[in-house]
Protein backbone atom coordinates (compact mmCIF):
# COMPACT_ATOMS: atom_id res chain seq x y z
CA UNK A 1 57.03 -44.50 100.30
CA UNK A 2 57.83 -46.94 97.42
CA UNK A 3 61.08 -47.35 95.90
CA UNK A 4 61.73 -45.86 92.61
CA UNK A 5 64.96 -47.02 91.45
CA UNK A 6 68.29 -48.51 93.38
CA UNK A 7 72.01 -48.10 92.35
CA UNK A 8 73.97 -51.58 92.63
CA UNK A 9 77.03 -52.85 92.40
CA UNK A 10 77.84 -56.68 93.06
CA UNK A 11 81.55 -57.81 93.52
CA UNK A 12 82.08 -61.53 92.70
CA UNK A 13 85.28 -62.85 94.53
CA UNK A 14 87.70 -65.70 95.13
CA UNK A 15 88.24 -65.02 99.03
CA UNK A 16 91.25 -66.92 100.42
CA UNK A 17 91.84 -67.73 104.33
CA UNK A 18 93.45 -64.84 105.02
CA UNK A 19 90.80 -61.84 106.12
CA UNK A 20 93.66 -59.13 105.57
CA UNK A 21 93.62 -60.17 102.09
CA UNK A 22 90.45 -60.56 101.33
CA UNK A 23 89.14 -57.30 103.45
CA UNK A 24 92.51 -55.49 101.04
CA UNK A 25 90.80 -56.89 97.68
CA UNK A 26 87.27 -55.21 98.77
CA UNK A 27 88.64 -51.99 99.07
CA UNK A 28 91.11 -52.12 95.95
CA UNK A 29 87.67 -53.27 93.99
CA UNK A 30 85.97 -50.13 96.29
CA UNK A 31 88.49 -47.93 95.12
CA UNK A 32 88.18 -48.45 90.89
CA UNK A 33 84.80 -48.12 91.23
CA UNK A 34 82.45 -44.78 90.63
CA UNK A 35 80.07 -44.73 93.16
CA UNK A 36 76.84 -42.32 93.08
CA UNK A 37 74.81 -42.26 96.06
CA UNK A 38 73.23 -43.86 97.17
CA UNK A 39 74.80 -47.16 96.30
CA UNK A 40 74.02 -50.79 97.75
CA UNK A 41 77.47 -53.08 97.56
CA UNK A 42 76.54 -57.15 98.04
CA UNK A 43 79.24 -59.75 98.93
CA UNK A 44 79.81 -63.08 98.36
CA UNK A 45 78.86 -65.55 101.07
CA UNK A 46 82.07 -66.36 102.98
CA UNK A 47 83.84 -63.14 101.58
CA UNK A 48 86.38 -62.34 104.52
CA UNK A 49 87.51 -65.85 105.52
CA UNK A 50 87.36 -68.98 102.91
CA UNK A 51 88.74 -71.21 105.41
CA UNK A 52 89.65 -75.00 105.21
CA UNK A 53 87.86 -76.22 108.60
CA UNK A 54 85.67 -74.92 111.00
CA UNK A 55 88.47 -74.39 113.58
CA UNK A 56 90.22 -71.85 111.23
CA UNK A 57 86.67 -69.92 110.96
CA UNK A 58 85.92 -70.32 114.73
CA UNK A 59 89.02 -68.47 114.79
CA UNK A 60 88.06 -65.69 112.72
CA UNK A 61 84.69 -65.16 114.32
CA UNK A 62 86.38 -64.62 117.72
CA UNK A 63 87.65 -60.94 115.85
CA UNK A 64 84.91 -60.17 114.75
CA UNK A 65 83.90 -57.18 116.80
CA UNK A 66 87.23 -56.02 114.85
CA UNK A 67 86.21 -56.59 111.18
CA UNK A 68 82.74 -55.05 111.96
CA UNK A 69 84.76 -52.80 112.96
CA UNK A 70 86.88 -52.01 110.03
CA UNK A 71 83.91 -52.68 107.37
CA UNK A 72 82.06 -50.11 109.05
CA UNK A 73 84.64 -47.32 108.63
CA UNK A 74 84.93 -48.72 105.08
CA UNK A 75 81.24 -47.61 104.72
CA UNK A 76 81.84 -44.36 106.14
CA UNK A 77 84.84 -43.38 103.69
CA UNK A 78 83.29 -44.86 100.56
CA UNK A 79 79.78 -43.52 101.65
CA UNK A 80 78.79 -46.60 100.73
CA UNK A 81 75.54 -49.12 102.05
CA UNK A 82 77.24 -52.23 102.36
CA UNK A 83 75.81 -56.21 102.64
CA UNK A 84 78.31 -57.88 103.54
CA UNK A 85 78.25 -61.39 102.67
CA UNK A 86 78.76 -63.65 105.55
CA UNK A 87 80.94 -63.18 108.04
CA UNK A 88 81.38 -65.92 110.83
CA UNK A 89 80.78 -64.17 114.67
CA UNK A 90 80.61 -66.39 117.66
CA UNK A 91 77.72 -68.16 118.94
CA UNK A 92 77.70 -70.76 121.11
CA UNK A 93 80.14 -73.00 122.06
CA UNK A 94 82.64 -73.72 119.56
CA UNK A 95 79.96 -72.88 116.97
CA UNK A 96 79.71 -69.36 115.06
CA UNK A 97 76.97 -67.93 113.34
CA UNK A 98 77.01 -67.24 109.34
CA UNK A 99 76.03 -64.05 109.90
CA UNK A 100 74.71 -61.46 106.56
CA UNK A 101 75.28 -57.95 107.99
CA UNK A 102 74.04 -55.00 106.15
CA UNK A 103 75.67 -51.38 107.28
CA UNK A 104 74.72 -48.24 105.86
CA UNK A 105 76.73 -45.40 104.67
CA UNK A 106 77.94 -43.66 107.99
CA UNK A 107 78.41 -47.36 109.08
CA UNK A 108 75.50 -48.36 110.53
CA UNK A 109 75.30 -52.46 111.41
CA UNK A 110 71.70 -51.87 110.70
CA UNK A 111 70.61 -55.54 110.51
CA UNK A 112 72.16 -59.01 111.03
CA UNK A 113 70.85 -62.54 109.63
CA UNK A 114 71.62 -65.59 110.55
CA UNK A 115 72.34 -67.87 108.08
CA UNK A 116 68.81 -71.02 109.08
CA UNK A 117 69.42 -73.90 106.68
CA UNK A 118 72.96 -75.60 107.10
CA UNK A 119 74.49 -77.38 103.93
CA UNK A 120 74.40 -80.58 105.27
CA UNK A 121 75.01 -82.70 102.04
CA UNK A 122 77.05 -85.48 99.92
CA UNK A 123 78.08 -83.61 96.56
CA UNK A 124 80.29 -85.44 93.75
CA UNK A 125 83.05 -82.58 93.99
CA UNK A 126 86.39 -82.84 95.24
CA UNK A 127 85.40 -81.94 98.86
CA UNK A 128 82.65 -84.92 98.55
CA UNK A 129 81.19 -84.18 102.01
CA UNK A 130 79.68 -81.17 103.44
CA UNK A 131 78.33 -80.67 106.87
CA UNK A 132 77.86 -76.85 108.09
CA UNK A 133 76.08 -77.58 110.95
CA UNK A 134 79.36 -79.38 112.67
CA UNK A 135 80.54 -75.68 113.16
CA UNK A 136 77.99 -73.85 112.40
CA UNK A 137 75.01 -72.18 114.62
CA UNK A 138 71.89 -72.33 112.73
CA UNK A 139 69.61 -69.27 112.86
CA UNK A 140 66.10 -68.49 113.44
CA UNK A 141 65.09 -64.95 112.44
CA UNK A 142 63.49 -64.07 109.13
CA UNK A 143 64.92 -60.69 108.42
CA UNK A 144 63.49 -58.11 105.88
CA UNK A 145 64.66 -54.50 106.46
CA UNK A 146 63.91 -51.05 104.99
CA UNK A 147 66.59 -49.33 103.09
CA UNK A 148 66.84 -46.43 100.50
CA UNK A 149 66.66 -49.59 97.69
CA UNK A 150 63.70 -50.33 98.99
CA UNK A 151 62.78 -53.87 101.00
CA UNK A 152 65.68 -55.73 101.39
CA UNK A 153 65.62 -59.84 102.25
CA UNK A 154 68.24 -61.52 103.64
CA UNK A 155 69.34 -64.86 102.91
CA UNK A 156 72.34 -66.93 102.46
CA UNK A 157 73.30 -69.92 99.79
CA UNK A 158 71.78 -73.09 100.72
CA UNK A 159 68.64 -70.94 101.86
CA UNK A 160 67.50 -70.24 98.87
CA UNK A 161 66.41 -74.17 97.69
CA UNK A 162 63.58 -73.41 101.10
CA UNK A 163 60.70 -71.11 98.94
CA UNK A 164 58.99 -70.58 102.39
CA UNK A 165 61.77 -68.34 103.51
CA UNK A 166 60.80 -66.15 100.59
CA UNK A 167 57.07 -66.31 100.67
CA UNK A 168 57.47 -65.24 104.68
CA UNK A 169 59.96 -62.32 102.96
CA UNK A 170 57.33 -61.61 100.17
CA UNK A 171 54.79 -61.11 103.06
CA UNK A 172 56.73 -58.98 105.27
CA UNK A 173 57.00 -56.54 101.86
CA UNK A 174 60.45 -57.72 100.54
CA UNK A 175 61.45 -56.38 97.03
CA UNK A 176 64.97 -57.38 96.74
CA UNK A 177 66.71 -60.75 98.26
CA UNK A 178 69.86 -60.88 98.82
CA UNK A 179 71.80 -64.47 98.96
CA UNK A 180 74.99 -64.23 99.12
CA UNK A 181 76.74 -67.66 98.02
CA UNK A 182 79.81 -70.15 97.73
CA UNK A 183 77.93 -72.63 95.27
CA UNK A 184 79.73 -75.68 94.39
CA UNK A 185 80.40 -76.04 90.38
CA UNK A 186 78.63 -79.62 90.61
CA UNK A 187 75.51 -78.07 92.24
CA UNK A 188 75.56 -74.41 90.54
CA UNK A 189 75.81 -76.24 87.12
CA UNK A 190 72.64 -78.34 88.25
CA UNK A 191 70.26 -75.61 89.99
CA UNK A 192 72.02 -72.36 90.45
CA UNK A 193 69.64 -70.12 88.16
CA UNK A 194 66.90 -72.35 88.01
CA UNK A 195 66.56 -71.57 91.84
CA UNK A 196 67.72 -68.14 91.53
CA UNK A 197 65.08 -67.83 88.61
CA UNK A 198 62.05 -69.42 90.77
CA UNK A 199 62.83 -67.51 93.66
CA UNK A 200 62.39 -64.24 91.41
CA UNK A 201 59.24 -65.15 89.46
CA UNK A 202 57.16 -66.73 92.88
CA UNK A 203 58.04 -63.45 95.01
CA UNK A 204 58.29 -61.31 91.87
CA UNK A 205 60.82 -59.62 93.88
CA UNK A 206 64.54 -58.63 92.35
CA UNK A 207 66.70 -61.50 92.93
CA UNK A 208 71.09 -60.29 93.55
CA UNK A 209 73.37 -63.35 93.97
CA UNK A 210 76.74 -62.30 94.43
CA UNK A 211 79.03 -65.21 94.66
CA UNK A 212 82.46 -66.93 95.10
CA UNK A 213 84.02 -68.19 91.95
CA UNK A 214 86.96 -70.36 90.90
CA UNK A 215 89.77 -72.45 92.82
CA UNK A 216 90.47 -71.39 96.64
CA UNK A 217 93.16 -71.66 98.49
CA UNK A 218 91.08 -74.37 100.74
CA UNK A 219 90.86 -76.41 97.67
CA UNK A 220 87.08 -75.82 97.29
CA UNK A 221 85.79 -74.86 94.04
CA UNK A 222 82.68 -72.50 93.27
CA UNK A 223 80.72 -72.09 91.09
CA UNK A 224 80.50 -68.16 90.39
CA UNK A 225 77.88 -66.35 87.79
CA UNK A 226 77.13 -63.72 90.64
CA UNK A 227 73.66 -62.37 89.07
CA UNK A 228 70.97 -60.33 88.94
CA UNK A 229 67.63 -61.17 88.30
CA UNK A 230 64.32 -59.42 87.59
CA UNK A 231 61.42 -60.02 89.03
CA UNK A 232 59.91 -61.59 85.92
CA UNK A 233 62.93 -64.26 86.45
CA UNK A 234 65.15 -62.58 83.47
CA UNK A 235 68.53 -62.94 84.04
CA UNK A 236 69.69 -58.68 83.39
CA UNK A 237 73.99 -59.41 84.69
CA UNK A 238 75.30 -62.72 84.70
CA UNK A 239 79.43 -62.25 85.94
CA UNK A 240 79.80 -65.86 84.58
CA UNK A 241 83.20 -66.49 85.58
CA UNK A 242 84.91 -63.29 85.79
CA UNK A 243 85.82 -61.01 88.86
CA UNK A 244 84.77 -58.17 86.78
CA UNK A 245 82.11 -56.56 89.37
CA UNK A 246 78.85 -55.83 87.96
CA UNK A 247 76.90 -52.05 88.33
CA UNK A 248 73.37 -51.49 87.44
CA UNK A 249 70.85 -49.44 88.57
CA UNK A 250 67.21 -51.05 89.07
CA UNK A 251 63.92 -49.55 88.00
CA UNK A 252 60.92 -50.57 90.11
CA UNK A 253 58.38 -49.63 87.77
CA UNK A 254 58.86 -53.02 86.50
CA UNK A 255 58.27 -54.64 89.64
CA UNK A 256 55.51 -52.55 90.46
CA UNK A 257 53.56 -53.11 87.19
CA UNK A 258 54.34 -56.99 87.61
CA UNK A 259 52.49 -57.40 90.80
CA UNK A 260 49.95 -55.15 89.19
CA UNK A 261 49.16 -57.32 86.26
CA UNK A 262 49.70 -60.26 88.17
CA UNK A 263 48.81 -60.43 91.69
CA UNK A 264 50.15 -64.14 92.69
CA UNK A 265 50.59 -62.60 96.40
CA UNK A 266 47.15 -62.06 96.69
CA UNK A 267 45.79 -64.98 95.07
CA UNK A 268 48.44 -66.89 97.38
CA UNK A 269 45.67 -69.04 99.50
CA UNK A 270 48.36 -70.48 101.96
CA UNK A 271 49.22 -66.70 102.80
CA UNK A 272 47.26 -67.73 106.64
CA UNK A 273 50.13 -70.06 107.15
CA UNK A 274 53.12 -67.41 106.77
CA UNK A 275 54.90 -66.05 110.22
């Protein structure tokens, strides 16, 4: 059965180190908003714990069980389908994984991504150096999964400059992505819609970016402009730099009578090639 329509709301958010406080701002932003149901909430990447090292994350991830915990009685009183960001959960080692976790509205953890591509890379910011995978456990499974918003694919931040992820998405009948982010201001003022865009207009999928903004308490700075895009690549919310969450409700028929007019997934030739 296709998806007609999809109620969303997108919370942008300048997460400290602290997961009490951050997991305390979700629910005061839960708690001023009117939610019908069914209603999809997306995260920022890194929304429960904005730490300053990988130690103080590694830390985090070892209570997890306890935030998946709490997040999925959140769900349950706010009858609410929830993607969660990223939250770190142990993998191996001293490594965690970057883990996207999307529960349902009795609370459901009804799938998990791992974050694949690491942010391994020299930026001109004030944190000049970035290398994820020192901490970070890279993952392996492409992850599209059925929902009452439709086809939902899961990503995370860095993934989204790798188009194959999407195509493999696109073929496994994804017609939302998800990527939650932290973007940097040097590299979201360089690519952050133009990706955002492209990744829309190739899958002709709807594209929701919800994302950290502003100074953190770890001294990073991101880049914000949590959007959402349509699947002809229009940008329909942009939260520029505001906390203000964004609410819309989606109408398929647009996506539906793109992929009609234009069929690029079916003219794809390298479709042989997707897993």
């Amino acid at each position: 059965m296709r998806a007609k329509q999809a109620n969303l709301v997108v919370i942008p958010m300048c997460s400290g180190s602290v997961p009490e406080d951050n997991f305390r701002y979700l629910t005061e932003q839960l708690n001023a908003i009117c939610v019908e149901s069914p209603t999809l909430v997306c995260l920022p990447e890194a929304w429960l714990a904005f730490c300053a090292n990988g130690s103080d994350t590694f830390d985090v991830a070892q209570s997890s069980d306890v935030w998946i915990e709490k997040i999925s009685q959140l769900c349950k009183e706010k009858n609410i389908w929830l993607h969660a960001g990223t939250i770190p959960i142990q993998a191996t080692g001293e490594k965690y994984y970057a883990a996207s976790c999307l529960f349902d509205d009795q609370g459901q953890l009804v799938a998990q991504y791992n974050k694949i591509h690491l942010f391994d890379a020299d930026v001109s910011d004030q944190s000049k150096r970035y290398r994820e995978s020192d901490f970070t456990e890279a993952g392996s499974e492409v992850v599209v999964v059925d929902s009452p918003f439709g086809r939902l694919g899961l990503s995370v931040c860095y993934d989204m400059r790798f188009a194959g992820l999407y195509q493999v998405q696109r073929a496994q009948q994804a017609n939302i992505l998800l990527v939650p982010s932290a973007f940097t201001t040097v590299t979201g003022e360089a690519h952050w819609l133009p990706l955002l865009q492209a990744r829309a207009i190739e899958t002709q999928c709807f594209v929701i970016a919800a994302a950290q903004v502003g100074l953190h308490q770890n001294g990073r700075e991101t880049y914000g402009h949590s959007v959402i895009i349509s699947p002809w690549g229009e940008v329909l919310d942009d939260s520029m730099l505001s906390l203000q969450p964004i609410q819309r409700q989606l109408d398929f028929t647009e996506l539906y009578d793109i992929r009609h007019a234009m069929p690029v997934f079916k003219h794809n030739r390298f479709k042989s090639n997707m897993i």
